[in-house]
PDB file of N, CA and C in Angstrom:
ATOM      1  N   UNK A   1      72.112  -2.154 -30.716  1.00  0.00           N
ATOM      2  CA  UNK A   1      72.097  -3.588 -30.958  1.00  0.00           C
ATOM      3  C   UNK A   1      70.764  -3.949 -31.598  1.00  0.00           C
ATOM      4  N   UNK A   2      70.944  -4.602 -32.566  1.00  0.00           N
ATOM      5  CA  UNK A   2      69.612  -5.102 -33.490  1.00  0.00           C
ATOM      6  C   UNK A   2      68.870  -6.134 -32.223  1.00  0.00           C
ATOM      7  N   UNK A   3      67.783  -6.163 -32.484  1.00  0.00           N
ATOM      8  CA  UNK A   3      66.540  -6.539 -32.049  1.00  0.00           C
ATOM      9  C   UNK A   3      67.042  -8.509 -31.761  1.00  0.00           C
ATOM     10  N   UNK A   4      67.232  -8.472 -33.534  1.00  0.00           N
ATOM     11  CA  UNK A   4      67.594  -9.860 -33.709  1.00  0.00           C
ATOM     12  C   UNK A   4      68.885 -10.724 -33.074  1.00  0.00           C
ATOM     13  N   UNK A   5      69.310  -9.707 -32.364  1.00  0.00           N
ATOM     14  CA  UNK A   5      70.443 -10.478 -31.734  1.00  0.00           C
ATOM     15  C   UNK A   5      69.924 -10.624 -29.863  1.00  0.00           C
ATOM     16  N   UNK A   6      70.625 -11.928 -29.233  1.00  0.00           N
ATOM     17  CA  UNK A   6      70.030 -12.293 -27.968  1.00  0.00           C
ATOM     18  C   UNK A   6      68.890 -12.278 -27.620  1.00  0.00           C
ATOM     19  N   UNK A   7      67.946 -12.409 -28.576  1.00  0.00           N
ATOM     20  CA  UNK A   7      66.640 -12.607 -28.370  1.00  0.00           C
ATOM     21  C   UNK A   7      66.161 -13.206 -26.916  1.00  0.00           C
ATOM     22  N   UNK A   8      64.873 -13.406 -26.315  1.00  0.00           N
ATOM     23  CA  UNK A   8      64.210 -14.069 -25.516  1.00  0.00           C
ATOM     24  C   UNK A   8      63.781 -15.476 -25.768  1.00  0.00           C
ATOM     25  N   UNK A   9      63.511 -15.264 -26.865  1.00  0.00           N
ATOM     26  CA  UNK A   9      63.043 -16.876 -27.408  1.00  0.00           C
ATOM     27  C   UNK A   9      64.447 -17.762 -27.560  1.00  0.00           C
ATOM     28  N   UNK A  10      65.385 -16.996 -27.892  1.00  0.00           N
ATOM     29  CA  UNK A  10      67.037 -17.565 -28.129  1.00  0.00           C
ATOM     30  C   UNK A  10      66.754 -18.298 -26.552  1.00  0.00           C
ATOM     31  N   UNK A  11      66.729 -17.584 -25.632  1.00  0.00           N
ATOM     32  CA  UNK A  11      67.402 -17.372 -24.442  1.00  0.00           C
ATOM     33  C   UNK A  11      66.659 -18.986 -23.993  1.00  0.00           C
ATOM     34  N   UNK A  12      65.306 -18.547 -24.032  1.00  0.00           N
ATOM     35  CA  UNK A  12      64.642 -19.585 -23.502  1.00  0.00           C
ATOM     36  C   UNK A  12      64.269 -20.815 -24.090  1.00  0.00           C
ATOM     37  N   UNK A  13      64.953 -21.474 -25.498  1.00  0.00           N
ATOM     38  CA  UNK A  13      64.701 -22.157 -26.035  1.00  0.00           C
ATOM     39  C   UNK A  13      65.469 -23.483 -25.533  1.00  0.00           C
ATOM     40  N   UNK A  14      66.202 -23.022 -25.259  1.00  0.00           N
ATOM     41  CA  UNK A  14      67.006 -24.742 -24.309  1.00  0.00           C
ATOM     42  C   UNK A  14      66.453 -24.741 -22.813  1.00  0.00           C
ATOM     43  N   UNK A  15      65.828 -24.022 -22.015  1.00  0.00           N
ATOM     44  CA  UNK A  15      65.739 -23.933 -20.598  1.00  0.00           C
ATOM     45  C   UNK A  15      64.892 -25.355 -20.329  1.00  0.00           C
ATOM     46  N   UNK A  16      64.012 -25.960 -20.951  1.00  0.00           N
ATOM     47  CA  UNK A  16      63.884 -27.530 -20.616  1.00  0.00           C
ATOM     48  C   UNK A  16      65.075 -28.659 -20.703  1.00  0.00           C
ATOM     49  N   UNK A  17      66.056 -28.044 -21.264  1.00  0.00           N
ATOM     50  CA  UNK A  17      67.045 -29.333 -21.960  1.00  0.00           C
ATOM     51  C   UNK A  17      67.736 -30.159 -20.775  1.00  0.00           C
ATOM     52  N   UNK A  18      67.812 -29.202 -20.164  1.00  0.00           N
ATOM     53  CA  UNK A  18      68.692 -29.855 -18.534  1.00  0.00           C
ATOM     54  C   UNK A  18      68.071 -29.337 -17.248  1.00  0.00           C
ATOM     55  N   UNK A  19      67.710 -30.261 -16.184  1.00  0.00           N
ATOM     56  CA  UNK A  19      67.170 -29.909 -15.237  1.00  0.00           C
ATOM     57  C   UNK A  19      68.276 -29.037 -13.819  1.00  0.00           C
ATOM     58  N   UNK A  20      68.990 -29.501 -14.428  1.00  0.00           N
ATOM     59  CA  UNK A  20      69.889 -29.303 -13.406  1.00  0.00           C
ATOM     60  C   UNK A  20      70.826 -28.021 -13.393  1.00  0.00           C
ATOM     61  N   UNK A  21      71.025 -27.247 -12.449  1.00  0.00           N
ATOM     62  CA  UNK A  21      70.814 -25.540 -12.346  1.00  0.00           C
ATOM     63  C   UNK A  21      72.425 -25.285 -11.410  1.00  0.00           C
ATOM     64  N   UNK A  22      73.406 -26.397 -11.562  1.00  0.00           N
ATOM     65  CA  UNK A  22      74.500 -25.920 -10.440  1.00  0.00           C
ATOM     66  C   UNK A  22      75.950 -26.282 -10.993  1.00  0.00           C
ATOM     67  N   UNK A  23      76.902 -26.016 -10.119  1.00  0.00           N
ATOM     68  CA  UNK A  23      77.948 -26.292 -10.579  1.00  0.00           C
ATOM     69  C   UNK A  23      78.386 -27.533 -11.269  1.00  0.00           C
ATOM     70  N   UNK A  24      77.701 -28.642 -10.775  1.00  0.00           N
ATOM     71  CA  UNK A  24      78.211 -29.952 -11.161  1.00  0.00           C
ATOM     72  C   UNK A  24      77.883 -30.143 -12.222  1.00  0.00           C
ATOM     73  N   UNK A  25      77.166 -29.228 -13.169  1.00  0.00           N
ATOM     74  CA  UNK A  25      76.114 -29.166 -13.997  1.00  0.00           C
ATOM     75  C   UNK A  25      76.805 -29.058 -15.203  1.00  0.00           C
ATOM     76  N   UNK A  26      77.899 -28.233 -14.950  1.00  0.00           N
ATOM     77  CA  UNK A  26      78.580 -27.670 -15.704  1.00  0.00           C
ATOM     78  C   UNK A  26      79.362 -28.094 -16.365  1.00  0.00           C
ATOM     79  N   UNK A  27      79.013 -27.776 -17.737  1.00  0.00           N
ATOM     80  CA  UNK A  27      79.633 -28.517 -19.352  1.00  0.00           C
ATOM     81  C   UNK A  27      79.942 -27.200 -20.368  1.00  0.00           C
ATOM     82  N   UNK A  28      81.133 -28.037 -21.102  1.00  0.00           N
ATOM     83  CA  UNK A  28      81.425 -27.861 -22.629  1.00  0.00           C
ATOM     84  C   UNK A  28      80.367 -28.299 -24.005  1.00  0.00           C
ATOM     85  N   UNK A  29      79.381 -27.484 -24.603  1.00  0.00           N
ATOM     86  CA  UNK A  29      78.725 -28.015 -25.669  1.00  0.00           C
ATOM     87  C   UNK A  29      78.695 -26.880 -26.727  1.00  0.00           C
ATOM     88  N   UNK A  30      78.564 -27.709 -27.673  1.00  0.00           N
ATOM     89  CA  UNK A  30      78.014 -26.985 -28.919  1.00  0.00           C
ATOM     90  C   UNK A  30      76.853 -27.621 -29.221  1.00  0.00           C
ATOM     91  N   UNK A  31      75.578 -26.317 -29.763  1.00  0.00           N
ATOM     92  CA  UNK A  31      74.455 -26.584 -29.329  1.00  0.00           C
ATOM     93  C   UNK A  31      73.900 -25.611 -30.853  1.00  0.00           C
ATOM     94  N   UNK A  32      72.777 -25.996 -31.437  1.00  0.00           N
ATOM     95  CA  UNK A  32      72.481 -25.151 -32.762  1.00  0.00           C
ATOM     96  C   UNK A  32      70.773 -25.364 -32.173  1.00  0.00           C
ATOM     97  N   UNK A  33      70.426 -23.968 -32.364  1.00  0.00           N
ATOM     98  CA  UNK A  33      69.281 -23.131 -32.373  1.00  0.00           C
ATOM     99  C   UNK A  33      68.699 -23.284 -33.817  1.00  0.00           C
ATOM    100  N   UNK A  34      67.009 -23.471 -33.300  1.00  0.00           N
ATOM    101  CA  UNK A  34      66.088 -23.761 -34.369  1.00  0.00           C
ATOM    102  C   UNK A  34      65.989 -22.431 -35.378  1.00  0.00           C
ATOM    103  N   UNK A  35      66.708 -21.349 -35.001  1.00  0.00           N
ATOM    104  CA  UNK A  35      67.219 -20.445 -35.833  1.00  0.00           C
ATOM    105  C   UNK A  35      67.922 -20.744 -36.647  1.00  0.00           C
ATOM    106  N   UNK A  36      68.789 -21.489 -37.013  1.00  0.00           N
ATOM    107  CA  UNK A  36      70.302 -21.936 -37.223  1.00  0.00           C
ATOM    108  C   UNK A  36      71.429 -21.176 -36.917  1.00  0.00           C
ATOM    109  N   UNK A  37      71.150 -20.369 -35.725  1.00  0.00           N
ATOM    110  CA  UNK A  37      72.211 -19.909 -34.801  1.00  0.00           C
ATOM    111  C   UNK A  37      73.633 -21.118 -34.493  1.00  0.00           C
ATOM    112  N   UNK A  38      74.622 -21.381 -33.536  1.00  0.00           N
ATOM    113  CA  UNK A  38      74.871 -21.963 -33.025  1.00  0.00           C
ATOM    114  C   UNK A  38      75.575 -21.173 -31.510  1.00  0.00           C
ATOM    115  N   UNK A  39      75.991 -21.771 -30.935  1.00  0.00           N
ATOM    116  CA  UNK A  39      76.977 -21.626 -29.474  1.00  0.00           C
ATOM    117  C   UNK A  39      77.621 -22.848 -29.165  1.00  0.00           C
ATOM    118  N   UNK A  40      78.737 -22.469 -29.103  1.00  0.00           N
ATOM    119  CA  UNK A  40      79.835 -23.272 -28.650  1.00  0.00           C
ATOM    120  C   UNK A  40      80.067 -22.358 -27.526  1.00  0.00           C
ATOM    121  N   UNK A  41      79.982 -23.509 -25.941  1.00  0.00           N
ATOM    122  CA  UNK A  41      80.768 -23.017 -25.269  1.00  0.00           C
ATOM    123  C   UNK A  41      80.023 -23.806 -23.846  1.00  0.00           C
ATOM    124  N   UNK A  42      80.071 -22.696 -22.724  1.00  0.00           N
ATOM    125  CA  UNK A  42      80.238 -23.987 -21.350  1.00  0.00           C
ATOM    126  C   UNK A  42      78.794 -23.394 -21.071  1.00  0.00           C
ATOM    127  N   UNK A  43      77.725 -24.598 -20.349  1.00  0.00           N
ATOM    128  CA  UNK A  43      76.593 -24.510 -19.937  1.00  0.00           C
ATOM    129  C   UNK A  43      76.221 -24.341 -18.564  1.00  0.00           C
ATOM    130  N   UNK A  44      75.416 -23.976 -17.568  1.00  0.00           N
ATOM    131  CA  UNK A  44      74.791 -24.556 -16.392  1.00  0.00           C
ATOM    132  C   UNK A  44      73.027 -24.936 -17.060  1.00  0.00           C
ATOM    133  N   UNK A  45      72.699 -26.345 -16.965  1.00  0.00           N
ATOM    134  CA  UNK A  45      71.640 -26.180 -17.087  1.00  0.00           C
ATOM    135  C   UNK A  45      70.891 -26.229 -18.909  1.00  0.00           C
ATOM    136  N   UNK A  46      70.135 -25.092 -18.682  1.00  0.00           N
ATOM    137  CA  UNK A  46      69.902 -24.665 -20.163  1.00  0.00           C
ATOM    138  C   UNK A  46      70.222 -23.350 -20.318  1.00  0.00           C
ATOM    139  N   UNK A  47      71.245 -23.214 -19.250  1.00  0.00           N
ATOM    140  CA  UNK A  47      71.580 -21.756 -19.712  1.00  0.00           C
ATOM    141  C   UNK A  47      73.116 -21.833 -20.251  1.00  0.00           C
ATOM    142  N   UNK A  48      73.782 -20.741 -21.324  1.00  0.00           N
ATOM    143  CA  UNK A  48      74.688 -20.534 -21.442  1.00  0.00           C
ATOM    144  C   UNK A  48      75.123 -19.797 -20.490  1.00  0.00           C
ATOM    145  N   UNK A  49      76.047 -20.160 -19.781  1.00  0.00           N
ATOM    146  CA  UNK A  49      76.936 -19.741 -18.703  1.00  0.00           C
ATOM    147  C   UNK A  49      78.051 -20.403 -18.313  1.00  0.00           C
ATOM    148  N   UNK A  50      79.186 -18.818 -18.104  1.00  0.00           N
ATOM    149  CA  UNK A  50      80.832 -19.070 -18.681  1.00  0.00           C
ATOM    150  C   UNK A  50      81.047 -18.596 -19.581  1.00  0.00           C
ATOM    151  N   UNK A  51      82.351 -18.823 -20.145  1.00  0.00           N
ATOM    152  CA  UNK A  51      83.092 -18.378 -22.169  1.00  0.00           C
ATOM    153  C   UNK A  51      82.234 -19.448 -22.905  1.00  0.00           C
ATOM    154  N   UNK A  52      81.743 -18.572 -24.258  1.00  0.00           N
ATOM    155  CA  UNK A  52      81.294 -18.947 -24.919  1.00  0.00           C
ATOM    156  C   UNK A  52      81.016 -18.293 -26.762  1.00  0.00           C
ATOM    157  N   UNK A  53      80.857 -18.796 -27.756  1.00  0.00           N
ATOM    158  CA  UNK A  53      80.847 -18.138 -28.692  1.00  0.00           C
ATOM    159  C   UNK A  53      79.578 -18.182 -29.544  1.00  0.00           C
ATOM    160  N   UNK A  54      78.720 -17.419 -30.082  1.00  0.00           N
ATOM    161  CA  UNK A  54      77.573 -17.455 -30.697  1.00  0.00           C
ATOM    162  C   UNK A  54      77.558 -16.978 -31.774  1.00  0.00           C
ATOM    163  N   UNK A  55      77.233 -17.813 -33.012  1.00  0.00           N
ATOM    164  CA  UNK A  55      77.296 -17.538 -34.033  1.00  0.00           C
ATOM    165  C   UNK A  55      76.093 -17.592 -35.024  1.00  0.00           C
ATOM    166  N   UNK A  56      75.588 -16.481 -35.373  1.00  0.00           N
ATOM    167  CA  UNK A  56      74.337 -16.210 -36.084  1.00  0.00           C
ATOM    168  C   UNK A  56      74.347 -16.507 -37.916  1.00  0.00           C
ATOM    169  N   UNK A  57      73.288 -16.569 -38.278  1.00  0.00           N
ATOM    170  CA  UNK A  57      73.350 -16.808 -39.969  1.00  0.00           C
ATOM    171  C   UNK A  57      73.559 -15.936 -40.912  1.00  0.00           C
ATOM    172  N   UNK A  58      73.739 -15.059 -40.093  1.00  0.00           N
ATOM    173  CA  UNK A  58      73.924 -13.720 -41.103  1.00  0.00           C
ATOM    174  C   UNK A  58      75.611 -13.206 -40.950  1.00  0.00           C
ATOM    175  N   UNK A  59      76.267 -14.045 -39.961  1.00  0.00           N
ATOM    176  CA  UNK A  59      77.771 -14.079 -39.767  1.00  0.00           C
ATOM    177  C   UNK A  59      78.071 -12.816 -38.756  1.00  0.00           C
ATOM    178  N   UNK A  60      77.042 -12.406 -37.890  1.00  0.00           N
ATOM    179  CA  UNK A  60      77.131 -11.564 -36.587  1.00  0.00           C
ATOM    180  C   UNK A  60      77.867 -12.813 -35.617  1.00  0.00           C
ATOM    181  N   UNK A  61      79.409 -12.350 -34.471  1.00  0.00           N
ATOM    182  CA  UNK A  61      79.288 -13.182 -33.755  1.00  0.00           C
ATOM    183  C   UNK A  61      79.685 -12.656 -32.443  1.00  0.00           C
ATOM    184  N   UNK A  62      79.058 -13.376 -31.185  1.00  0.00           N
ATOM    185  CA  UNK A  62      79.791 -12.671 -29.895  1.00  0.00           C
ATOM    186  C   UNK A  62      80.176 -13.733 -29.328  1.00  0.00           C
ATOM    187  N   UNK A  63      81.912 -13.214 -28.918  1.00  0.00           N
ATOM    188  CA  UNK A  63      82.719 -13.999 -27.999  1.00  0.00           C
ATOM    189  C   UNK A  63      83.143 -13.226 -26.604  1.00  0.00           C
ATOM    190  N   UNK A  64      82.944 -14.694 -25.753  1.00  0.00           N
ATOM    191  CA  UNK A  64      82.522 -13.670 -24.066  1.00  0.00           C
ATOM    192  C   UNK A  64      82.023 -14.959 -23.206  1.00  0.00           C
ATOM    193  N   UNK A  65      81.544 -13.627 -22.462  1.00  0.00           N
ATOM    194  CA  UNK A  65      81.243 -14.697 -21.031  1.00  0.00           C
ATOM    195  C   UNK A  65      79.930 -14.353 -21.421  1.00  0.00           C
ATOM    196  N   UNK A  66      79.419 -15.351 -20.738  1.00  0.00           N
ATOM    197  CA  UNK A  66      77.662 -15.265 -20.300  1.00  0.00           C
ATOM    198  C   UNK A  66      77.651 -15.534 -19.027  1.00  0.00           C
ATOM    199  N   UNK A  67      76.115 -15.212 -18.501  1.00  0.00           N
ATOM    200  CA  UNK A  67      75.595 -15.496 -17.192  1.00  0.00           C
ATOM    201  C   UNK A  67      74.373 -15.681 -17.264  1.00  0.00           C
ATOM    202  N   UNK A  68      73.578 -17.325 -16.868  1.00  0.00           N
ATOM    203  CA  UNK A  68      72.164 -17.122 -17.008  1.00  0.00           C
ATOM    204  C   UNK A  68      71.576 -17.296 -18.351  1.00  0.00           C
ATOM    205  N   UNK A  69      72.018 -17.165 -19.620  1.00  0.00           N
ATOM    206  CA  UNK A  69      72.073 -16.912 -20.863  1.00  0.00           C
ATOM    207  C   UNK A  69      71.928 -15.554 -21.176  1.00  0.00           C
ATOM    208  N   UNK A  70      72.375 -14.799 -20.780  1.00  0.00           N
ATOM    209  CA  UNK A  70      73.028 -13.192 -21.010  1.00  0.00           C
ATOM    210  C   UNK A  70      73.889 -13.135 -21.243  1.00  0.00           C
ATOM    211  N   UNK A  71      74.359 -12.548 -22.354  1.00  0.00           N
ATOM    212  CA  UNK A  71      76.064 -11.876 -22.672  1.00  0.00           C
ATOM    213  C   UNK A  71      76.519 -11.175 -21.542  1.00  0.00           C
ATOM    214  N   UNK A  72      76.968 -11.138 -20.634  1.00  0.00           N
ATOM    215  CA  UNK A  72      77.430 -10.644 -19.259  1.00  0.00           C
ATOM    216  C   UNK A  72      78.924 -10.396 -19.244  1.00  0.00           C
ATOM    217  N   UNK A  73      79.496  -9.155 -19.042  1.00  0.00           N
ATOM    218  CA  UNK A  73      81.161  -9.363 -18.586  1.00  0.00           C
ATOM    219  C   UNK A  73      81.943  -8.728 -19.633  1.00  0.00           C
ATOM    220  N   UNK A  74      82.965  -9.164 -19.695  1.00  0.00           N
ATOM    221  CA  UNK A  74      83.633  -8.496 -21.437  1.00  0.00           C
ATOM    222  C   UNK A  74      83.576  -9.808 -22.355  1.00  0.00           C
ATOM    223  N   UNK A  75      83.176  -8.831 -23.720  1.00  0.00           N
ATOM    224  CA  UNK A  75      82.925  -9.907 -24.606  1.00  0.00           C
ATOM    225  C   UNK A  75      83.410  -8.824 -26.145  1.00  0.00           C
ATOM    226  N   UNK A  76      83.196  -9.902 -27.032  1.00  0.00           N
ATOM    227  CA  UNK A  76      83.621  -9.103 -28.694  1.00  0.00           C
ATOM    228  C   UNK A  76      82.493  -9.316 -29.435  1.00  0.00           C
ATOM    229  N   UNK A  77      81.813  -8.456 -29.968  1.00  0.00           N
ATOM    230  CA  UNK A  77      80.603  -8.665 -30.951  1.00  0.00           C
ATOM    231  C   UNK A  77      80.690  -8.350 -32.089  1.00  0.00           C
ATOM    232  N   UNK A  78      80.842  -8.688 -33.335  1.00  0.00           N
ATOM    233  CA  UNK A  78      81.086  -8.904 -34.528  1.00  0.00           C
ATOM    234  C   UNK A  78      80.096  -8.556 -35.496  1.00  0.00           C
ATOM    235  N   UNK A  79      80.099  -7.081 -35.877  1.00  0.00           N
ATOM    236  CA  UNK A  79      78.496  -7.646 -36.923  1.00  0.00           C
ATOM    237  C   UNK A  79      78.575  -8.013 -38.495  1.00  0.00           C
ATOM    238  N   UNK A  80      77.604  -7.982 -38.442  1.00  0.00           N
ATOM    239  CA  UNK A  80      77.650  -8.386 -40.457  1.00  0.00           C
ATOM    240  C   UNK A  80      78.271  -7.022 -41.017  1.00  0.00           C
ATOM    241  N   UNK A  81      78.297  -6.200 -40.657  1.00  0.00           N
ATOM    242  CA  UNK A  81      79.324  -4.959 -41.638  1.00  0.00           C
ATOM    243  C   UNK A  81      80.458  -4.792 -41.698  1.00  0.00           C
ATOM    244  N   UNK A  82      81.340  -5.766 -40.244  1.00  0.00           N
ATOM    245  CA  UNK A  82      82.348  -5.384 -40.206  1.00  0.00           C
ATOM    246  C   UNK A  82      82.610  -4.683 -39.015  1.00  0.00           C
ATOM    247  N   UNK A  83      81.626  -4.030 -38.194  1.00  0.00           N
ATOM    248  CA  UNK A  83      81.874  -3.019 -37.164  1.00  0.00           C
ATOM    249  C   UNK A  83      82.130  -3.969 -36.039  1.00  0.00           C
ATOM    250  N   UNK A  84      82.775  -3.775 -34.748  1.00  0.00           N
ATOM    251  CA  UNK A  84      83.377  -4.796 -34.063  1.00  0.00           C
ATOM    252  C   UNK A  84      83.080  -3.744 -32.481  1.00  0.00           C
ATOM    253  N   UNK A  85      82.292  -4.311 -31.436  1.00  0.00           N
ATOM    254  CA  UNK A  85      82.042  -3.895 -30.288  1.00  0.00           C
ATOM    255  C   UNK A  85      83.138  -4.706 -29.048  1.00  0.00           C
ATOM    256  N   UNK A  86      83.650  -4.379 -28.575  1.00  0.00           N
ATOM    257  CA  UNK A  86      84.829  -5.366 -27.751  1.00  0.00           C
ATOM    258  C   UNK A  86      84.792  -4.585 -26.298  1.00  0.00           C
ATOM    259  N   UNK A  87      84.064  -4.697 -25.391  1.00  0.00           N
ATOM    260  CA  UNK A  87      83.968  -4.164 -24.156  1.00  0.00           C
ATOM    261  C   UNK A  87      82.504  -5.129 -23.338  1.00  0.00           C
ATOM    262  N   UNK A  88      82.369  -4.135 -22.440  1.00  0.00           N
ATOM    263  CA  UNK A  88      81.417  -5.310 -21.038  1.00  0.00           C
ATOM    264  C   UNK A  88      80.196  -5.276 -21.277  1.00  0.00           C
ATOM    265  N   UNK A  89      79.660  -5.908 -20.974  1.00  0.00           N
ATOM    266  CA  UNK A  89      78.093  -6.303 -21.493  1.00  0.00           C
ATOM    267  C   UNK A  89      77.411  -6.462 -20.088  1.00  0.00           C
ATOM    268  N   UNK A  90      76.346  -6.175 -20.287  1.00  0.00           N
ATOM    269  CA  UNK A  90      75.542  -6.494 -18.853  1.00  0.00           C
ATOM    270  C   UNK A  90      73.928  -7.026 -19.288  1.00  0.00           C
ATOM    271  N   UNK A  91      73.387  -8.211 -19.045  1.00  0.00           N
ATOM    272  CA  UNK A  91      72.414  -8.741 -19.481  1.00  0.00           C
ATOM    273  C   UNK A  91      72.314  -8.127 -21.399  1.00  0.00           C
ATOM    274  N   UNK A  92      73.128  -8.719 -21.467  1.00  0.00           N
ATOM    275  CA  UNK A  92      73.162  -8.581 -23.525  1.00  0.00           C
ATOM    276  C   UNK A  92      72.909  -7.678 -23.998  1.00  0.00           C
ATOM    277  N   UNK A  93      73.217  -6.333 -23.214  1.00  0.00           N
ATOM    278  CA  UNK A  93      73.842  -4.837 -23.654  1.00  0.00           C
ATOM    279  C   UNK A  93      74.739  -4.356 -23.640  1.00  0.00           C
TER     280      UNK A  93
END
């Protein structure tokens, strides 16, 4: 997995946006990264967590669950060549 994908700075760039860390918390958004990344999908907080889809500028994309803002669980990762990863992920490996 390239470097450039699930970054840390990705991860932690919304973690001020919402204070709030629990179930009730929990939303549907689409949300675009000062990368010009985007994610569509369900939040706790400022984390992506739940199904969700992330879509990069170079047209890499992963669809899946997260946890925490980790790709976590089974998910599909898409890269720019064409090559297609479709199995479980554990903290965005």
């Amino acid at each position: 997995m390239s470097l450039k994908y699930f970054t840390v700075q990705e991860q932690k760039e919304k973690l001020g946006w919402r204070d709030k860390f629990d179930e009730s918390d929990k939303r549907k958004e689409q949300v675009e990264y000062s990368s010009g990344a985007t994610y569509d999908g369900e939040w706790i907080g400022g984390f992506r967590h739940g199904y969700g889809t992330m879509k990069w500028t170079d047209s890499a994309k992963y669809e899946g669950y997260w946890e925490f803002g980790c790709a976590q669980g089974q998910g599909i990762f898409n890269y720019p060549s064409g090559d297609v990863y479709d199995g479980e992920w554990y903290n965005s490996q």
